[in-house]
N, C-alpha and C. Protein backbone atom coordinates (compact mmCIF):
# COMPACT_ATOMS: atom_id res chain seq x y z
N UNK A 1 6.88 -8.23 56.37
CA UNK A 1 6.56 -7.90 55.00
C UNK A 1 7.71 -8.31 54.09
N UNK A 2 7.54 -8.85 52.99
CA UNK A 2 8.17 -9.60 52.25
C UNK A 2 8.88 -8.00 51.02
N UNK A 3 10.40 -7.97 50.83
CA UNK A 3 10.53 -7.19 49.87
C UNK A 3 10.97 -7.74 48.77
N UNK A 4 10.25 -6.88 47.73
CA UNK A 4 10.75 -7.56 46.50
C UNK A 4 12.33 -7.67 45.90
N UNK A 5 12.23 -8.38 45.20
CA UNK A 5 13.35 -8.58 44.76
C UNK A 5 13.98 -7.47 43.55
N UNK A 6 14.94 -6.94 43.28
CA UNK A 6 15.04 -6.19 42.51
C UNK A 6 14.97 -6.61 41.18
N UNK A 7 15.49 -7.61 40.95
CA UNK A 7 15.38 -8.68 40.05
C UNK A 7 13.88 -8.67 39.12
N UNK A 8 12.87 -9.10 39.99
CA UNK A 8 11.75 -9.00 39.79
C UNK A 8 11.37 -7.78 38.51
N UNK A 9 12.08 -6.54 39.45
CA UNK A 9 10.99 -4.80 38.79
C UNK A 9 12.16 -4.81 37.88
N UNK A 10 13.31 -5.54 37.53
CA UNK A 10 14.48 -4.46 36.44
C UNK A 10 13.97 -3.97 35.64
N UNK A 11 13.19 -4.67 34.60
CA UNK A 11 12.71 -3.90 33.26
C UNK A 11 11.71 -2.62 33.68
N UNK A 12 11.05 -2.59 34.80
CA UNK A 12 9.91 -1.22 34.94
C UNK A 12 11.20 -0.35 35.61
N UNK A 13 12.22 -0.54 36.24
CA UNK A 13 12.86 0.49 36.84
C UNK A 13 13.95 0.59 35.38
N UNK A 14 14.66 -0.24 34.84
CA UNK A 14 14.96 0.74 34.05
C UNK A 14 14.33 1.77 32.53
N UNK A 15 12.90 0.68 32.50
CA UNK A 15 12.31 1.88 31.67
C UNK A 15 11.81 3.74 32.29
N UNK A 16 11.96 3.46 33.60
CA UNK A 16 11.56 4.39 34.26
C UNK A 16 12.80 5.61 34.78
N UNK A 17 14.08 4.96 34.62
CA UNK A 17 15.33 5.60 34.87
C UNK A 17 15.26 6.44 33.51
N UNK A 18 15.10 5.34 32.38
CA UNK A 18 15.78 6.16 30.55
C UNK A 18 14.41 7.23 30.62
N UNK A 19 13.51 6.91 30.88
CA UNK A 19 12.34 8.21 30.78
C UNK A 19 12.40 9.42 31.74
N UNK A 20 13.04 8.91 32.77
CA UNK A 20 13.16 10.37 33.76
C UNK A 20 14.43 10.59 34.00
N UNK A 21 14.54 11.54 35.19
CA UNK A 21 16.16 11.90 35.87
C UNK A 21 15.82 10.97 36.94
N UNK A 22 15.40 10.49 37.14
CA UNK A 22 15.24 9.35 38.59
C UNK A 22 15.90 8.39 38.87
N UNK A 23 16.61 7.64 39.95
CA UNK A 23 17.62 7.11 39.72
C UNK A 23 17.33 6.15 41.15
N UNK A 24 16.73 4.84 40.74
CA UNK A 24 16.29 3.90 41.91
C UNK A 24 17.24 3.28 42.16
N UNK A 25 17.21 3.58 43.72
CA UNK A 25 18.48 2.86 44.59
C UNK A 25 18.10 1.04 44.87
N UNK A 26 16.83 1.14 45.62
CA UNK A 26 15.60 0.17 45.97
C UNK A 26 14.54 0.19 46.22
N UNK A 27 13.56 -1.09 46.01
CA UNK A 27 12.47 -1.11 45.77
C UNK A 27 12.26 -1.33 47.62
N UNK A 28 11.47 -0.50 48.50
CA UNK A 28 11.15 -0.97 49.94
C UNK A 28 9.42 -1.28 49.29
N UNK A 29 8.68 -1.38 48.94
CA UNK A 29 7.36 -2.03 48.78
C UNK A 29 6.81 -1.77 47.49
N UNK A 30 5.88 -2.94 46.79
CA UNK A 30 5.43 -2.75 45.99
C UNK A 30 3.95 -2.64 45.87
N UNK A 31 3.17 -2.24 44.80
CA UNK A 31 1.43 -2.74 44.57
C UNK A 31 1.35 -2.86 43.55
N UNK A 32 0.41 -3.58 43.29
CA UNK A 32 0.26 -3.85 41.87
C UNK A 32 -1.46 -3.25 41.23
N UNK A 33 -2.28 -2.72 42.48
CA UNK A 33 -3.54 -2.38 42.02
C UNK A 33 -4.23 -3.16 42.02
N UNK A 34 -5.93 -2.76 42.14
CA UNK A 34 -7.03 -3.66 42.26
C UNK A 34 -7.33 -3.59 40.49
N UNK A 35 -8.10 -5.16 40.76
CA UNK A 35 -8.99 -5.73 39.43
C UNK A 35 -10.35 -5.32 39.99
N UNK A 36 -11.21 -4.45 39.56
CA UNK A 36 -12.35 -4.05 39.52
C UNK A 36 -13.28 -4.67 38.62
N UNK A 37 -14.46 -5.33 38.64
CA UNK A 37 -15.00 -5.79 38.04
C UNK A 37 -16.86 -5.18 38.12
N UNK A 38 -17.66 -5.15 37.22
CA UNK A 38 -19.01 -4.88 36.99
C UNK A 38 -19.70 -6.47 37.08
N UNK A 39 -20.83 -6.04 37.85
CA UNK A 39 -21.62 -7.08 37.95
C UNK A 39 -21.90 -7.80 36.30
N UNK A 40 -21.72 -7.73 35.16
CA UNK A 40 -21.62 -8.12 33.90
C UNK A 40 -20.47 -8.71 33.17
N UNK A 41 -19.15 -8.49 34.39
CA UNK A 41 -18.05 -8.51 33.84
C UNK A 41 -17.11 -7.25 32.93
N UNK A 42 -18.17 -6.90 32.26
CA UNK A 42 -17.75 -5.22 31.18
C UNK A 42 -17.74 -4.14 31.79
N UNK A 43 -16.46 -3.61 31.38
CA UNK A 43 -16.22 -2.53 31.59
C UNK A 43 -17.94 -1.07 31.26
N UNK A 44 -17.63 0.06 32.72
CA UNK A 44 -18.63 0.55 32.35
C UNK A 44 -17.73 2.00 32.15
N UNK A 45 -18.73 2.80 31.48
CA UNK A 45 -17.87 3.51 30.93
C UNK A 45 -19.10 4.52 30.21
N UNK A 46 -19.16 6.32 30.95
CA UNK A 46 -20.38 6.91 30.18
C UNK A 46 -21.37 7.71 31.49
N UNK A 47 -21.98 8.44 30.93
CA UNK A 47 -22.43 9.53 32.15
C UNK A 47 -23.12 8.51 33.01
N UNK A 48 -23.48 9.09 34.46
CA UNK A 48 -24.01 8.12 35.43
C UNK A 48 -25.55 8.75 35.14
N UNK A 49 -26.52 7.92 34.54
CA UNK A 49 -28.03 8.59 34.48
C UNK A 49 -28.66 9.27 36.15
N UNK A 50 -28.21 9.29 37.10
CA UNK A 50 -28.83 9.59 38.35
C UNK A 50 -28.00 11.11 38.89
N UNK A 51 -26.68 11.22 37.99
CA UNK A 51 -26.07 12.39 38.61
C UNK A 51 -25.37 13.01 37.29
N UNK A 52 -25.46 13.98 36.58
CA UNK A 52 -24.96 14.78 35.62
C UNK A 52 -23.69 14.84 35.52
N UNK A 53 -23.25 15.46 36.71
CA UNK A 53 -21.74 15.90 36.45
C UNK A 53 -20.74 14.30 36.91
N UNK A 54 -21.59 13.13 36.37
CA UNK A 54 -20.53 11.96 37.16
C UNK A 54 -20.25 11.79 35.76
N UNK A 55 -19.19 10.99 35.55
CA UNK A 55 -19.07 10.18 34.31
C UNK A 55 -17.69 9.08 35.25
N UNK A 56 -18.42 7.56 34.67
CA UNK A 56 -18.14 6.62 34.89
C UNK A 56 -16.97 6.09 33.83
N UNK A 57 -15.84 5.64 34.06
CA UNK A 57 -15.23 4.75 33.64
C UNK A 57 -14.18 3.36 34.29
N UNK A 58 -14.83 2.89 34.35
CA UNK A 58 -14.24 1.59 35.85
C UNK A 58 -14.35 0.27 35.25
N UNK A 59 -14.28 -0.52 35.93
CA UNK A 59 -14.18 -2.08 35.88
C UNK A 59 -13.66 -2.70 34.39
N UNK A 60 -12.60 -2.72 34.48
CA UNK A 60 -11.75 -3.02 33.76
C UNK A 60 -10.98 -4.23 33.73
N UNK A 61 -11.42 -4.73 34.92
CA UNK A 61 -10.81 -5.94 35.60
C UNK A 61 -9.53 -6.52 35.31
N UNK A 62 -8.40 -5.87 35.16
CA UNK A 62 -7.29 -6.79 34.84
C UNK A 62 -6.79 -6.43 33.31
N UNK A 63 -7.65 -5.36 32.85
CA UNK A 63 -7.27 -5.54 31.16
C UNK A 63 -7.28 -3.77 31.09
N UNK A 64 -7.01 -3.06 32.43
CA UNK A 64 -6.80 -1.75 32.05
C UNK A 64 -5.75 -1.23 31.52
N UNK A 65 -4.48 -1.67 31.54
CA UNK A 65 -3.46 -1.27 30.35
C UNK A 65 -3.88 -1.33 29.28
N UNK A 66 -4.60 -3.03 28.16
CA UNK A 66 -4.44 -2.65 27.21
C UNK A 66 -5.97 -1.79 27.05
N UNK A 67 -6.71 -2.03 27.61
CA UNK A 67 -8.00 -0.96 26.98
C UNK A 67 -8.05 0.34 27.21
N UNK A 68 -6.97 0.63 28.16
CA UNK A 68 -7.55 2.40 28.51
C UNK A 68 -7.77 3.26 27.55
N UNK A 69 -6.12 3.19 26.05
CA UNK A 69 -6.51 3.97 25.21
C UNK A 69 -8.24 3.83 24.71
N UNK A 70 -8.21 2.91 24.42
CA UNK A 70 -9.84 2.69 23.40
C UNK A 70 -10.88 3.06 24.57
N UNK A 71 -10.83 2.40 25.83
CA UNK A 71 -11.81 3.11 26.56
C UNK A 71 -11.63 4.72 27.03
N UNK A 72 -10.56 5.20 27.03
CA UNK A 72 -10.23 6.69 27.64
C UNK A 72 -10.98 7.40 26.30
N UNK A 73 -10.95 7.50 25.01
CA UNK A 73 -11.45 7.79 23.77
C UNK A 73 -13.10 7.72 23.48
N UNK A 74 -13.54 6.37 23.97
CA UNK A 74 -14.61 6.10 24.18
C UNK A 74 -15.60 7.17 24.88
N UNK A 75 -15.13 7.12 25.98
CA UNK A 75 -15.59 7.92 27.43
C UNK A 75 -15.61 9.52 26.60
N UNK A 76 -14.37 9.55 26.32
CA UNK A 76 -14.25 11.78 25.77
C UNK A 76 -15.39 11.67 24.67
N UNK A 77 -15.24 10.46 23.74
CA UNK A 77 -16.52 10.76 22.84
C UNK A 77 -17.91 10.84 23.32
N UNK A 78 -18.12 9.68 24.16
CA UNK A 78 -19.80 10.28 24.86
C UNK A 78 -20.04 10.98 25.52
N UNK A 79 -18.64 11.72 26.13
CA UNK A 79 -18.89 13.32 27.15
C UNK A 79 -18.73 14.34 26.04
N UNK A 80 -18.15 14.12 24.38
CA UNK A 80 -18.66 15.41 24.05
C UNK A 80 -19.68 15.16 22.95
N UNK A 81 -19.65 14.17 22.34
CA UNK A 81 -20.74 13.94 21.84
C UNK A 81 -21.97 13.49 21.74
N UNK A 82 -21.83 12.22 22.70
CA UNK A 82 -22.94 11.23 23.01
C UNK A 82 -22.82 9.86 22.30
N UNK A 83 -21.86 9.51 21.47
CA UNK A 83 -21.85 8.93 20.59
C UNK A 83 -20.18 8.10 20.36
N UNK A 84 -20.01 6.99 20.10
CA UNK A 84 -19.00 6.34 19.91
C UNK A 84 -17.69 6.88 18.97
N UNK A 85 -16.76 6.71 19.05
CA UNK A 85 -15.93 7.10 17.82
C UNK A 85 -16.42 5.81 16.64
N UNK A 86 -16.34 6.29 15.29
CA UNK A 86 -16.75 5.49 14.43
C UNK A 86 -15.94 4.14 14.05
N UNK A 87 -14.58 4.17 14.73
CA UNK A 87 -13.68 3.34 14.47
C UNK A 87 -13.91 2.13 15.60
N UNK A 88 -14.28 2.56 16.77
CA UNK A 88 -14.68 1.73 17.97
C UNK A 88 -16.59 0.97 17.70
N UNK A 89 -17.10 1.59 17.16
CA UNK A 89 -18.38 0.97 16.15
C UNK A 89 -18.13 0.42 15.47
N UNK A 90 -16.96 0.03 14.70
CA UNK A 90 -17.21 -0.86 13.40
C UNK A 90 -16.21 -1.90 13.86
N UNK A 91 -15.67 -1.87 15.01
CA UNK A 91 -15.36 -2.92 15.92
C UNK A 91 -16.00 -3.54 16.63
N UNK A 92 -17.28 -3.30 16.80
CA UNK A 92 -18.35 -3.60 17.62
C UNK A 92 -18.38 -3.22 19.33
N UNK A 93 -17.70 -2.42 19.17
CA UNK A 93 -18.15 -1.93 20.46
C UNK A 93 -19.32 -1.01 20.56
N UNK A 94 -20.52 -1.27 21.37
CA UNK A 94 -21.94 -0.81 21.34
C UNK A 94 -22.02 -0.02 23.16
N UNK A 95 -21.88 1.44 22.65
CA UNK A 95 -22.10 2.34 23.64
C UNK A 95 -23.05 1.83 24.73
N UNK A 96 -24.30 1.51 24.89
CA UNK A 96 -25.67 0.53 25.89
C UNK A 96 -25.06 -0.40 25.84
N UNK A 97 -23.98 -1.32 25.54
CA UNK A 97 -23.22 -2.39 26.48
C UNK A 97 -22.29 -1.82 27.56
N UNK A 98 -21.75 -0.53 27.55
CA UNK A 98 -20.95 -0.30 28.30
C UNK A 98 -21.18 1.21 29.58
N UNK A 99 -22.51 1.03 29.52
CA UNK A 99 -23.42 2.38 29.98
C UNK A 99 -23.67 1.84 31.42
N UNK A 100 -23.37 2.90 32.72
CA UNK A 100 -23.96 2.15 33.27
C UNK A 100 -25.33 1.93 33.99
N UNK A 101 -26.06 2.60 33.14
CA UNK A 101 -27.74 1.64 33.50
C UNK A 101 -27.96 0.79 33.12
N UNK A 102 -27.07 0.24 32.69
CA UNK A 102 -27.33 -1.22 32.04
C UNK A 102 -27.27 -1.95 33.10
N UNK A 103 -26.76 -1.54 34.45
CA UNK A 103 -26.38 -2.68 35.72
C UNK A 103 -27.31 -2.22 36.82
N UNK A 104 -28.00 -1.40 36.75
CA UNK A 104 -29.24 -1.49 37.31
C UNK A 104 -29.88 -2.42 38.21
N UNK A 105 -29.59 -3.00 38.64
CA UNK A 105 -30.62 -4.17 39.44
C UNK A 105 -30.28 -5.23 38.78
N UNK A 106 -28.69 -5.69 38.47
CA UNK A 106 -28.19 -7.07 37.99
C UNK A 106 -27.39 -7.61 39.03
N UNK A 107 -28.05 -8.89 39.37
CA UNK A 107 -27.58 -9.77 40.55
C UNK A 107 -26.17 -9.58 40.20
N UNK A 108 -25.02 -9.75 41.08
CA UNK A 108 -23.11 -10.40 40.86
C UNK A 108 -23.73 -11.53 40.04
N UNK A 109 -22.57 -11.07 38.94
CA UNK A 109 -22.40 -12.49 38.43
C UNK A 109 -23.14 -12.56 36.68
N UNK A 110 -23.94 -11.76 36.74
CA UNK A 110 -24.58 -11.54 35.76
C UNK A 110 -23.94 -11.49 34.50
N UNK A 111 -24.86 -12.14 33.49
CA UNK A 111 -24.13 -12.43 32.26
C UNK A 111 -24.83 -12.16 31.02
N UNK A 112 -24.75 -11.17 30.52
CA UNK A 112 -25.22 -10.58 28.89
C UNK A 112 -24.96 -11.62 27.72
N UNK A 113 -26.09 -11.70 27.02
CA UNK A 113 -26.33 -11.99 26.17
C UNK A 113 -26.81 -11.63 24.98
N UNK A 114 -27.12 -10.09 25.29
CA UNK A 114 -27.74 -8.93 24.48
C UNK A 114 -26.89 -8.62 23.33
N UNK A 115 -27.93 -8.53 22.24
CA UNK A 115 -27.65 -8.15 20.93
C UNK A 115 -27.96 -6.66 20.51
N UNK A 116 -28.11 -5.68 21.23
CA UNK A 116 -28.32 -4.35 20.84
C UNK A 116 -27.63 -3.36 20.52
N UNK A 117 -27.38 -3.21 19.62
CA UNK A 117 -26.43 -2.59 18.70
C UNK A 117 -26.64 -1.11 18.34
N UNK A 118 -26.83 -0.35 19.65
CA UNK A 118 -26.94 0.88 19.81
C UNK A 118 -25.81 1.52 19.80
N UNK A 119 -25.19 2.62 18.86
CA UNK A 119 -24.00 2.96 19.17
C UNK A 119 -24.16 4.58 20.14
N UNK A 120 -25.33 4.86 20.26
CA UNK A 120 -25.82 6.22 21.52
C UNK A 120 -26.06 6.59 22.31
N UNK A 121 -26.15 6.61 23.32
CA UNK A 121 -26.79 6.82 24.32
C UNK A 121 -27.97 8.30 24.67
N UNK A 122 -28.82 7.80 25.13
CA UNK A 122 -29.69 9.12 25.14
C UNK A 122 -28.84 10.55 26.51
């Protein structure tokens, strides 16, 4: 097994030293996490229609740093309201693009083209 170089992590270990009392000697292994992806490519995100107490937020593929805020916000708004924040709507983000019954019986690979500009979900 190959170890990293320290070189490599400096900037995450010392942002991680000035934020805590922690004090890294060396790095013995690293991960970097899976890219999760939806058969659509888009992130899904919103109660699971087949089970109540699920709520989905996944496939993010590679872009979960910068979207979590806007998707983590997203997600609390349709678990308490049903409904988008109004600031993420007038960005065009459309709640039934990111639902996931929308992937229902969509081959891998599948590719939207949908114009529905629902900001609710039932």
């Amino acid at each position: 097994m190959l170890t990293p170089r320290i070189s490599t992590w400096r900037p995450g270990v010392e942002r991680l030293e000035r934020a805590t009392t922690l004090n890294v000697r060396r790095i013995s292994r690293a991960w970097a996490g899976l890219r999760t992806f939806a058969a659509d490519a888009a992130p899904v995100v919103g109660r699971d229609d087949g089970v109540d107490e699920f709520v989905w937020l996944a496939g993010q593929g590679g872009y979960g740093i910068k979207t979590s805020p806007a998707l983590s916000r997203a997600c609390a708004s349709l678990i308490g309201n049903g409904r988008l924040p109004d600031d993420l709507i007038r960005l065009g983000v459309v709640a039934a693009e990111l639902a996931p019954h929308r992937l229902r019986g969509l081959p891998a690979g599948y590719s939207s083209s949908s114009s529905n500009n629902a900001d609710t979900l039932p």
